[in-house]
Protein backbone atom coordinates (compact mmCIF):
# COMPACT_ATOMS: atom_id res chain seq x y z
CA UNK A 1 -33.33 -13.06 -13.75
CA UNK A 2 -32.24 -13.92 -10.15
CA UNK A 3 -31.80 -10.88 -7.69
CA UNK A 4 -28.04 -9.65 -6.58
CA UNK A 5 -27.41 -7.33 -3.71
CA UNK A 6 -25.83 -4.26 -5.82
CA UNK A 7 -22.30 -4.05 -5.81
CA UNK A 8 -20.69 -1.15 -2.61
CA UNK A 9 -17.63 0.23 -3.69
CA UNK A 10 -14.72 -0.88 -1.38
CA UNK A 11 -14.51 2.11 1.16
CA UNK A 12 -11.91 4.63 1.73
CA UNK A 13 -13.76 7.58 2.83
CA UNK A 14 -13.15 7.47 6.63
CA UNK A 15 -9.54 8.08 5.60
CA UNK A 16 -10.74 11.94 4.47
CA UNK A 17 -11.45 12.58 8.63
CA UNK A 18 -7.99 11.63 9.73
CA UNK A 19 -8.10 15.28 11.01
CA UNK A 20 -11.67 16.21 11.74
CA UNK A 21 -13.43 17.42 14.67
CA UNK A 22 -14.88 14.59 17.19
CA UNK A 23 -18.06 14.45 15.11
CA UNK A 24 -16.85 14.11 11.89
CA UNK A 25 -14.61 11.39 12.93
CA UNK A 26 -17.38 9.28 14.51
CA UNK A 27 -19.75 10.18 11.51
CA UNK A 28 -17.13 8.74 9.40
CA UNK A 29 -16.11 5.73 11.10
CA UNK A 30 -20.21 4.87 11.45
CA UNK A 31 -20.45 5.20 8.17
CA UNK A 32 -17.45 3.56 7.11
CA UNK A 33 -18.71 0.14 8.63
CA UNK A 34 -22.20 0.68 7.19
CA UNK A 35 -20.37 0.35 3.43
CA UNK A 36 -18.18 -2.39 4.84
CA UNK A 37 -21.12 -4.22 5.55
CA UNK A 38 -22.83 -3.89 2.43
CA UNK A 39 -19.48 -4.06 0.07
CA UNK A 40 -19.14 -7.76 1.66
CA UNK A 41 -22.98 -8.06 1.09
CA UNK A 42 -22.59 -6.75 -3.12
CA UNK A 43 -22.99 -8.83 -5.87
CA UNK A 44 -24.60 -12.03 -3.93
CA UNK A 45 -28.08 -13.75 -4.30
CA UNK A 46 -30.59 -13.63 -2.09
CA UNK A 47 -29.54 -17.33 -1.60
CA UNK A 48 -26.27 -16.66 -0.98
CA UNK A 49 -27.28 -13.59 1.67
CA UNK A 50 -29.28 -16.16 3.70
CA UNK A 51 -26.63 -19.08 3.88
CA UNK A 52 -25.52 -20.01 7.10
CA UNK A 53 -22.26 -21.07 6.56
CA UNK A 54 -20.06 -21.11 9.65
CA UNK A 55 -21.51 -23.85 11.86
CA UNK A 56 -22.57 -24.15 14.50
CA UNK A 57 -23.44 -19.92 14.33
CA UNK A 58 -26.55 -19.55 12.80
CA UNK A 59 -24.95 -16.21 11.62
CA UNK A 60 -25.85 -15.41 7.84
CA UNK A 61 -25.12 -12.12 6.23
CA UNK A 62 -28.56 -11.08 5.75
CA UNK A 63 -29.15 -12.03 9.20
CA UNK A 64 -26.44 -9.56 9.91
CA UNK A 65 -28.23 -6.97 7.57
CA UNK A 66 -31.76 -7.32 9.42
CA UNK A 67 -29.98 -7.12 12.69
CA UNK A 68 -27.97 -4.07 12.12
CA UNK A 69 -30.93 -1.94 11.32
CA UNK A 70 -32.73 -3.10 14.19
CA UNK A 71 -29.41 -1.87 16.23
CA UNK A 72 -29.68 1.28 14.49
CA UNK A 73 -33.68 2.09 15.30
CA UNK A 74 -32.91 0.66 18.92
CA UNK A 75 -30.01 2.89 19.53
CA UNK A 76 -30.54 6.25 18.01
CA UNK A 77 -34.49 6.35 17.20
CA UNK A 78 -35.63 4.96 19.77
CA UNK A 79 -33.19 5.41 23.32
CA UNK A 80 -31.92 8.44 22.08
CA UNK A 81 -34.55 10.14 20.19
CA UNK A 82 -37.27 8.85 22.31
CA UNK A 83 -39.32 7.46 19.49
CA UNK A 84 -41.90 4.81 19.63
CA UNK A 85 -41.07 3.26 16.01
CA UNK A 86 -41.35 -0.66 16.99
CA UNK A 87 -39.50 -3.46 15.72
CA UNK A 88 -38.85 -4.24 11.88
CA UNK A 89 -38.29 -7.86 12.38
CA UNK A 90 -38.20 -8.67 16.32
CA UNK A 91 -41.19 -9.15 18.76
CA UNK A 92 -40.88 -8.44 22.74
CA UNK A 93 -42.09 -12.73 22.27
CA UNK A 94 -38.89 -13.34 19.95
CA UNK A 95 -35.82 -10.48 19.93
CA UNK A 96 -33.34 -12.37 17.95
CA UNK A 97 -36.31 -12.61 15.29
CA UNK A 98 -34.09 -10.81 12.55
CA UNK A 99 -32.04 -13.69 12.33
CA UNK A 100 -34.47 -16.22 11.12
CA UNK A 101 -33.93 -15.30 7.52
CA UNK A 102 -35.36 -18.57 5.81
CA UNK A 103 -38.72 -16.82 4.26
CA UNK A 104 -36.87 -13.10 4.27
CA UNK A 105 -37.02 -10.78 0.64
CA UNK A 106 -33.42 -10.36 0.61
CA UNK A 107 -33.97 -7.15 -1.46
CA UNK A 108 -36.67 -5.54 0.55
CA UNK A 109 -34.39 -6.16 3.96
CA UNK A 110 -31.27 -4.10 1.89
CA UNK A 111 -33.76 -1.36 1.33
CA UNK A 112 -35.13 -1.12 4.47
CA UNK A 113 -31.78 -0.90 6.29
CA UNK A 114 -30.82 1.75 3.86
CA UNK A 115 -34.10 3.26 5.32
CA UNK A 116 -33.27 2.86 8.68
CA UNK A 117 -29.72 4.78 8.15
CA UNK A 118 -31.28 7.89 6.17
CA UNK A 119 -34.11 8.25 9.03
CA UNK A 120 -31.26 7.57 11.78
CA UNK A 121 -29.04 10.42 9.74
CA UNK A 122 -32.22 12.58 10.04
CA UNK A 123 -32.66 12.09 13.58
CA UNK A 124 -29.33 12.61 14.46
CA UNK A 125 -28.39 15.60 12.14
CA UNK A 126 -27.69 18.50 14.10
CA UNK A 127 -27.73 16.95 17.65
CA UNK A 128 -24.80 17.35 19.73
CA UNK A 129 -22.74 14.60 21.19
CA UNK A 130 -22.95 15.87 24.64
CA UNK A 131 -26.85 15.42 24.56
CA UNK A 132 -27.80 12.74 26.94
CA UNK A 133 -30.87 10.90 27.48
CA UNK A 134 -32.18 8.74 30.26
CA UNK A 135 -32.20 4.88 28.70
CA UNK A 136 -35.48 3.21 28.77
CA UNK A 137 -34.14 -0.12 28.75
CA UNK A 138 -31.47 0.24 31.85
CA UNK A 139 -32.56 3.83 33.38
CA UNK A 140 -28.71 5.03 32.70
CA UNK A 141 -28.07 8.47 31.71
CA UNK A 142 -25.90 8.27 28.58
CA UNK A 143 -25.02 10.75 25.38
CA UNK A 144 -25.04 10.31 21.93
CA UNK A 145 -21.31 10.11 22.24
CA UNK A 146 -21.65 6.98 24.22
CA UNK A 147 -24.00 5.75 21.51
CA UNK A 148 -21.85 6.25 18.49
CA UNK A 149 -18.90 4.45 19.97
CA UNK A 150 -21.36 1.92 20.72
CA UNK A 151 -22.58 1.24 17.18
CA UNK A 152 -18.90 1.60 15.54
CA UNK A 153 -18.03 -1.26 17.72
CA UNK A 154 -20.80 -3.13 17.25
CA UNK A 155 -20.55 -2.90 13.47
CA UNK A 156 -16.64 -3.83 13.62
CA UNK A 157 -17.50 -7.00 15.44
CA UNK A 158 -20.42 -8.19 13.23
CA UNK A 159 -18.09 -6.99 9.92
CA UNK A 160 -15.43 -9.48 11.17
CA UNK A 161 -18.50 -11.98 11.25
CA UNK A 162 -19.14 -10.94 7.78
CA UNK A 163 -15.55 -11.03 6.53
CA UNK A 164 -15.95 -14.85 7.42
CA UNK A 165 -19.44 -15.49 6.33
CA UNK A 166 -18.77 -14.19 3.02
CA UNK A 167 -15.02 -15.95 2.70
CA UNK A 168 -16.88 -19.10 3.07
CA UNK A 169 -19.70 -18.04 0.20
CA UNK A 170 -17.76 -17.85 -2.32
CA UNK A 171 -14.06 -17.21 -1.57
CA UNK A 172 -13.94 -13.45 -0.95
CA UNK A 173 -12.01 -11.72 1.60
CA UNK A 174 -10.08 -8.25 2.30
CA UNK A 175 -11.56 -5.42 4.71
């Protein structure tokens, strides 16, 4: 039997925070693009999650997938929380690494970014948005405000990516 990425239920959710507090909001809109990326993931083969399909991008939606939890351990595990995890697919020799999808187990990439978020959830649970940290990478002082906003629009613009990659699969659109 051939391997499909499960099937993500079309989300709504984010539209329950329409008048939350800050947190709740960002929470919501974070997670909201997480599903978005997996709903337009559900139902394909591991085949299909590795085509590259809008030349000349090398983009494929596992590609996507692998680089998004990188994003997440980057961001919140290791500038804001300090952490030493490594990479999951990248080297310091070869950081667009998660890309290169050709020999990648489809299913064990969907379960470790599902890892990444719960350990990301973990480490953020609790903190306050006004907490800052100093960035390794560019010495800048920034919260975990600045880092939320950061990965909400760095999801949107890879799920417009997606919305492409997988209209080009097999035919399926709608956000």
């Amino acid at each position: 039997m051939t391997w499909t990425a499960p099937e993500a239920p079309r989300d709504s959710a984010h539209f329950k925070a329409v008048t939350a507090d800050e947190r709740a909001t960002l929470d919501a809109w974070l997670d909201h693009h997480r599903r978005t990326l997996l709903w337009k993931c559900g139902g394909l083969t591991a085949e299909q999650l590795k085509r590259r399909c809008v030349e000349p991008s090398g983009l494929s939606l596992l590609g996507l997938v692998r680089h998004m939890a990188e994003v997440e351990r980057d961001w919140f595990r290791y500038r804001f929380a300090g952490e030493r995890p490594g990479y999951l697919y990248c080297s310091d020799d070869d950081l667009d690494a998660e890309f290169d999808v050709a020999g990648a187990d489809a299913e064990a990439d969907l379960a470790a970014y599902a890892g990444e978020i719960e350990l990301v959830r973990k480490t953020t649970a609790g903190r306050s948005l006004d907490e800052t940290f100093l960035d390794p990478r560019v010495g800048v002082e920034m919260s975990l405000r600045w880092v939320y906003t950061t990965m909400i629009q760095e999801y949107a613009r890879h799920n417009g990516h997606a919305d492409l990659l997988r209209e080009r699969i097999d035919g399926a659109t709608g956000h």
